[in-house]
C-alpha atoms as a PDB file:
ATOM      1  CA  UNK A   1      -3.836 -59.880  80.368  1.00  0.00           C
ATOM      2  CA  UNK A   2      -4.892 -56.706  78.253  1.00  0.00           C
ATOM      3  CA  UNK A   3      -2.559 -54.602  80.856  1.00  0.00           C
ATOM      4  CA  UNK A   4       0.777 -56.841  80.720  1.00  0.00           C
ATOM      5  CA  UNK A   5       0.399 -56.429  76.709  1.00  0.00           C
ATOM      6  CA  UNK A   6       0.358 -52.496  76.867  1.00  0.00           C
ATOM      7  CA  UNK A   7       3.228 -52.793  79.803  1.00  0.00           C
ATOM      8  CA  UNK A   8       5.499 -54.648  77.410  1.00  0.00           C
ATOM      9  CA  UNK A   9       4.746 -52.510  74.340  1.00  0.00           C
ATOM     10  CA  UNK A  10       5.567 -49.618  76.448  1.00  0.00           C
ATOM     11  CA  UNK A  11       8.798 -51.205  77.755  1.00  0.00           C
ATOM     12  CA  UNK A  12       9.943 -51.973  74.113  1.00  0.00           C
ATOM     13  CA  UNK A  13       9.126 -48.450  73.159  1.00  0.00           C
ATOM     14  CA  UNK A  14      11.690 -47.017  75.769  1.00  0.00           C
ATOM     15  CA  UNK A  15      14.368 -49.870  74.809  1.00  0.00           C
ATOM     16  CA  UNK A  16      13.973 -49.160  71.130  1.00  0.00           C
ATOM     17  CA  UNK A  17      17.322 -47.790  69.322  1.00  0.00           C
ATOM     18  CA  UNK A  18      19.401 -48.760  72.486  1.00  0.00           C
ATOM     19  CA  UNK A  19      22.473 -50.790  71.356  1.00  0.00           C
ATOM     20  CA  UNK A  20      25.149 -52.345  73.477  1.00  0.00           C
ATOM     21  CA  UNK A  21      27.700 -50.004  71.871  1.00  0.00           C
ATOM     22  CA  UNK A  22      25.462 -46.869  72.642  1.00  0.00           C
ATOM     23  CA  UNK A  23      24.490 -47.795  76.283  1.00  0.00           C
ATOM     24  CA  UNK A  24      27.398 -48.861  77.818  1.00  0.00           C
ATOM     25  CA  UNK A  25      30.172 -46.417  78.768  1.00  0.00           C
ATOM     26  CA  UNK A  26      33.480 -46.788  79.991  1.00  0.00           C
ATOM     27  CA  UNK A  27      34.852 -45.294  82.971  1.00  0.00           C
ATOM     28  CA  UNK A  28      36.762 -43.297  81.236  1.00  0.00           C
ATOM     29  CA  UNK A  29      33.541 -41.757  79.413  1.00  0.00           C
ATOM     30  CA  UNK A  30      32.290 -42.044  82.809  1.00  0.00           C
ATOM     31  CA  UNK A  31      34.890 -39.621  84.826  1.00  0.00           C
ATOM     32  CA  UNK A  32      35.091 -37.139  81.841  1.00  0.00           C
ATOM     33  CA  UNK A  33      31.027 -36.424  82.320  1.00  0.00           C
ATOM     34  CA  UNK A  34      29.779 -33.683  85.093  1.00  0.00           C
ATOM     35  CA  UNK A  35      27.873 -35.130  88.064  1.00  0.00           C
ATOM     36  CA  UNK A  36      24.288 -34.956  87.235  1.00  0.00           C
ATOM     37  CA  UNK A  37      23.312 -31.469  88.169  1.00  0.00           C
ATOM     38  CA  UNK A  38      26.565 -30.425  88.567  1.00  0.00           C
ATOM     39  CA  UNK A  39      27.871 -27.082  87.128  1.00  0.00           C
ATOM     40  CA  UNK A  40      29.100 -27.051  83.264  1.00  0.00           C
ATOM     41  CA  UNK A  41      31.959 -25.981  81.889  1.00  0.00           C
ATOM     42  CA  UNK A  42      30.110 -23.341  80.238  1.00  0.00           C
ATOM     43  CA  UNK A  43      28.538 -22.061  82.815  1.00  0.00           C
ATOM     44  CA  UNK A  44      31.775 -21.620  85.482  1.00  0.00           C
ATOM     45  CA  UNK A  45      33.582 -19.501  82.036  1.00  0.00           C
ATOM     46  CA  UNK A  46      30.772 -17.271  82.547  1.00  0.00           C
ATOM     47  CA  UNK A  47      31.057 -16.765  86.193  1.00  0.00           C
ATOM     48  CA  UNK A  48      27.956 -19.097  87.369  1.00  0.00           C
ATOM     49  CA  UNK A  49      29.186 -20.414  91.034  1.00  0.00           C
ATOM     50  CA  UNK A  50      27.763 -24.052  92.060  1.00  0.00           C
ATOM     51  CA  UNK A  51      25.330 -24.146  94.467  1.00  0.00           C
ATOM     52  CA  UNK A  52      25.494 -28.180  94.703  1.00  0.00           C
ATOM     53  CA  UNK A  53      21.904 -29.030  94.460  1.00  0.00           C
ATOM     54  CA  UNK A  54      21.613 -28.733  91.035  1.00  0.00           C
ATOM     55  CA  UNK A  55      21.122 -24.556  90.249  1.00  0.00           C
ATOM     56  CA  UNK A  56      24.073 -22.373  89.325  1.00  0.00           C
ATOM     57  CA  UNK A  57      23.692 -18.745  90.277  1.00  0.00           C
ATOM     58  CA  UNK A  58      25.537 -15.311  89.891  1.00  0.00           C
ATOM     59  CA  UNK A  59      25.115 -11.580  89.942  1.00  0.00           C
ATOM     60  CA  UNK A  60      22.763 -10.684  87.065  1.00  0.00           C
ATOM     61  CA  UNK A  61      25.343  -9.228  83.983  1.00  0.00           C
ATOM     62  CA  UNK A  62      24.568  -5.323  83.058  1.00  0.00           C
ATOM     63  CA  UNK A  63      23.358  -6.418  80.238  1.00  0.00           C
ATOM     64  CA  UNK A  64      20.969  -9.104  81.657  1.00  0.00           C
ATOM     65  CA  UNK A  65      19.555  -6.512  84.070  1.00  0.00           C
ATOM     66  CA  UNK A  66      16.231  -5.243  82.253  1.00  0.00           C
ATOM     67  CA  UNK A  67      15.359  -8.642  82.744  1.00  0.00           C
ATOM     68  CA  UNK A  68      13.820  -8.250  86.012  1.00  0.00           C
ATOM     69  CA  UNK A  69      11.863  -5.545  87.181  1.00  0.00           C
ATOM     70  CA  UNK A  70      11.992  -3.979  90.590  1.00  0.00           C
ATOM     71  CA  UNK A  71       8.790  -3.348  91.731  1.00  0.00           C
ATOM     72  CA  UNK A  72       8.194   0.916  93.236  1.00  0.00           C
ATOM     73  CA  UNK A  73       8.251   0.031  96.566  1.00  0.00           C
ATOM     74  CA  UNK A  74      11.742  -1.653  96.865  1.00  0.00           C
ATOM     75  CA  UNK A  75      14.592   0.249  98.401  1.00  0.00           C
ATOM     76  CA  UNK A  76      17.274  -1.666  97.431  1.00  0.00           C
ATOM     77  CA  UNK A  77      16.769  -4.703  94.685  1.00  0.00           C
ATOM     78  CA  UNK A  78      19.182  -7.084  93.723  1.00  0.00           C
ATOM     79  CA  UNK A  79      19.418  -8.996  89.942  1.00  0.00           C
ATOM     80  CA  UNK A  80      20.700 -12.141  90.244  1.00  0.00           C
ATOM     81  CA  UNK A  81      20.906 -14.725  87.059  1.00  0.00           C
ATOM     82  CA  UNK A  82      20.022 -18.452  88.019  1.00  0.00           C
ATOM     83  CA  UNK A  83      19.603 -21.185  85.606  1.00  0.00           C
ATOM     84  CA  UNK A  84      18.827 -24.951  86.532  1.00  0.00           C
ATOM     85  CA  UNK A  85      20.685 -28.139  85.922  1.00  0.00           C
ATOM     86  CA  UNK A  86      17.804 -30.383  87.335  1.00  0.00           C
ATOM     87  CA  UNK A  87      14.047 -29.965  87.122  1.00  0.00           C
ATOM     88  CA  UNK A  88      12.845 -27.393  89.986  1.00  0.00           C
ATOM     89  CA  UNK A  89       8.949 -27.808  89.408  1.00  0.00           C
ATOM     90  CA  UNK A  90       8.247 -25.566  92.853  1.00  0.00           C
ATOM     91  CA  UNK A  91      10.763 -23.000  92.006  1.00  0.00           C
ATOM     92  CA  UNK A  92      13.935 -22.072  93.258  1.00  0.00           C
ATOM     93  CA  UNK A  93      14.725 -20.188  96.721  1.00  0.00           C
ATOM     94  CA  UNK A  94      16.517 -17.028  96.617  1.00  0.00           C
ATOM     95  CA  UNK A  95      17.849 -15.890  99.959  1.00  0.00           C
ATOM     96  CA  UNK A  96      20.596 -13.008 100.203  1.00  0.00           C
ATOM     97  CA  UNK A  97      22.338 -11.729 103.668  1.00  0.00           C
ATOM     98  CA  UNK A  98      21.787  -8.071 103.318  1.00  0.00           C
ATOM     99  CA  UNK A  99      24.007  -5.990 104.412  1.00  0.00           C
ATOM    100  CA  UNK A 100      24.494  -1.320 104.920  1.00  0.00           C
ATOM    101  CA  UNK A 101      27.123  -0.243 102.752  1.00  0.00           C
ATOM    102  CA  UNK A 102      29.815  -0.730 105.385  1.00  0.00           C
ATOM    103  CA  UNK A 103      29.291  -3.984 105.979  1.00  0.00           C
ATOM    104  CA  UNK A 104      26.932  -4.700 108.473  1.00  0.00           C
ATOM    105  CA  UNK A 105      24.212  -7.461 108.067  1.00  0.00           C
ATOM    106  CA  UNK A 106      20.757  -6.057 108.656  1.00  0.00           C
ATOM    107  CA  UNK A 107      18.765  -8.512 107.810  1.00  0.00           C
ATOM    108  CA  UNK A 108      17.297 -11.058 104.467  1.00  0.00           C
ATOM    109  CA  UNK A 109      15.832 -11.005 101.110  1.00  0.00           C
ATOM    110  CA  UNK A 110      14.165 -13.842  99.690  1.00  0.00           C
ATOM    111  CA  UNK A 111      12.372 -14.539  96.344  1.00  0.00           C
ATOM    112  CA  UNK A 112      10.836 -17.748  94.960  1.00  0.00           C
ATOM    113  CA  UNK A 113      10.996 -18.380  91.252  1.00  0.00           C
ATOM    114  CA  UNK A 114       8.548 -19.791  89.149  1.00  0.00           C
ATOM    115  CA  UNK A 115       9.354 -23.737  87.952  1.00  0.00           C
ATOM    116  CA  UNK A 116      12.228 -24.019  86.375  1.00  0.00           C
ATOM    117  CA  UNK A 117      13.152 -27.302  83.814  1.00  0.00           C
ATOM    118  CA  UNK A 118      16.078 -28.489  83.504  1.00  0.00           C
ATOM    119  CA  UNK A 119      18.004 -26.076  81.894  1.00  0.00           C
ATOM    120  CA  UNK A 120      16.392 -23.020  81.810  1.00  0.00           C
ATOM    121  CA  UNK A 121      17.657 -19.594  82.959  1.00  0.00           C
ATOM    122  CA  UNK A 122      16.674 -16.426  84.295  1.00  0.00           C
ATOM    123  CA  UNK A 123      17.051 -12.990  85.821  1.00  0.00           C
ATOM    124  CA  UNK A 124      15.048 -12.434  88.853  1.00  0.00           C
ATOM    125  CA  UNK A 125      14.911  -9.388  90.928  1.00  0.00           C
ATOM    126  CA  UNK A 126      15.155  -9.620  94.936  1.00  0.00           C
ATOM    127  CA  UNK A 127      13.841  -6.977  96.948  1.00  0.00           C
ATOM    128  CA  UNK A 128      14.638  -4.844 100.157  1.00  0.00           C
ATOM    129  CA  UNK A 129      12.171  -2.913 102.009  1.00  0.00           C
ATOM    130  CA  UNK A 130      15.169  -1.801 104.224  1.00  0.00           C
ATOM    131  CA  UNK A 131      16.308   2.046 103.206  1.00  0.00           C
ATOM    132  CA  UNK A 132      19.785   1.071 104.465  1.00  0.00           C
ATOM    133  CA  UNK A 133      20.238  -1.814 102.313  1.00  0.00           C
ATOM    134  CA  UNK A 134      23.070  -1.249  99.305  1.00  0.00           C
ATOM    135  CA  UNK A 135      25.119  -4.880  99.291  1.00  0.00           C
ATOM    136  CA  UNK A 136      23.993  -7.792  99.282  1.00  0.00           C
ATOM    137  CA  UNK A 137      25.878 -11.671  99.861  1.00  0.00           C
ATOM    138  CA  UNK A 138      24.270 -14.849  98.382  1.00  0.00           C
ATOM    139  CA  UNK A 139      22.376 -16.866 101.324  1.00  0.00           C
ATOM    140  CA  UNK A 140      20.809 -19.630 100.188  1.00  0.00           C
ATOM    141  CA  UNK A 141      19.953 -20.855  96.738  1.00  0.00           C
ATOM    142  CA  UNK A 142      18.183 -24.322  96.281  1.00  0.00           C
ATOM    143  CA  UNK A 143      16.025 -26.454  93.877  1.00  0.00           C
ATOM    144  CA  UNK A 144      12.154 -26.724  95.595  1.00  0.00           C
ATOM    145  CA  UNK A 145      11.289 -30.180  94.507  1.00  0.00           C
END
């Protein structure tokens, strides 16, 4: 009996300051409003591109670029700027198609960032050990749980 008291002051702690005007939406309000996850407004003005699982990504801004480091050994390391719509507590998944500067895929990249809330951002860097690497494509970005 102790239990179902706590369990029902808990429940009327989370329904507290809800009103019928402020909880129920029309579908009007309803089709103006992003899926959740889905990429802002904000963030397609300043070049983010959708990866549909809840992370935008792009190419890491000049001035974004000290950021990330690029550890000695790399011989080729691309910045790219991700930021998180959803909660990613195992990270997110880089992976970038590689490619000579003609053209020609030679192989992957692939970095895992720390956890990322909902909403945060950051610059990470994304390594080649590949002396031939100089471009780079976006692969595969996702949310890890």
């Amino acid at each position: 009996m102790r239990r179902t008291g706590a369990l029902i002051g808990v429940s009327a702690l989370f329904l507290a300051g809800c009103t019928s005007a402020s909880a129920v939406k029309s579908t009007s309000d309803l089709a103006s409003e992003p899926a959740y996850g889905a990429i802002t407004s904000v963030q397609k003005a300043d070049g983010y591109e959708d990866m549909g699982n809840g992370v935008v990504v792009r190419w890491a801004k000049d001035s974004e670029k000290s950021e990330a480091k690029c550890p000695s050994y790399a011989e080729a390391c691309f910045k790219v700027a991700v930021q998180t719509n959803v909660t990613c507590s195992s990270g997110v998944y880089i992976e970038l198609q590689v490619k000579t500067s003609s053209g020609t895929i030679i192989g992957k990249a692939n970095e895992i960032t720390p956890a990322m809330r909902k909403g945060d951002r950051g610059v990470f860097a994304v390594v080649s050990a590949d002396k031939n690497a100089s471009r780079a494509n976006l692969a595969d970005i996702r949310c890890l749980g």
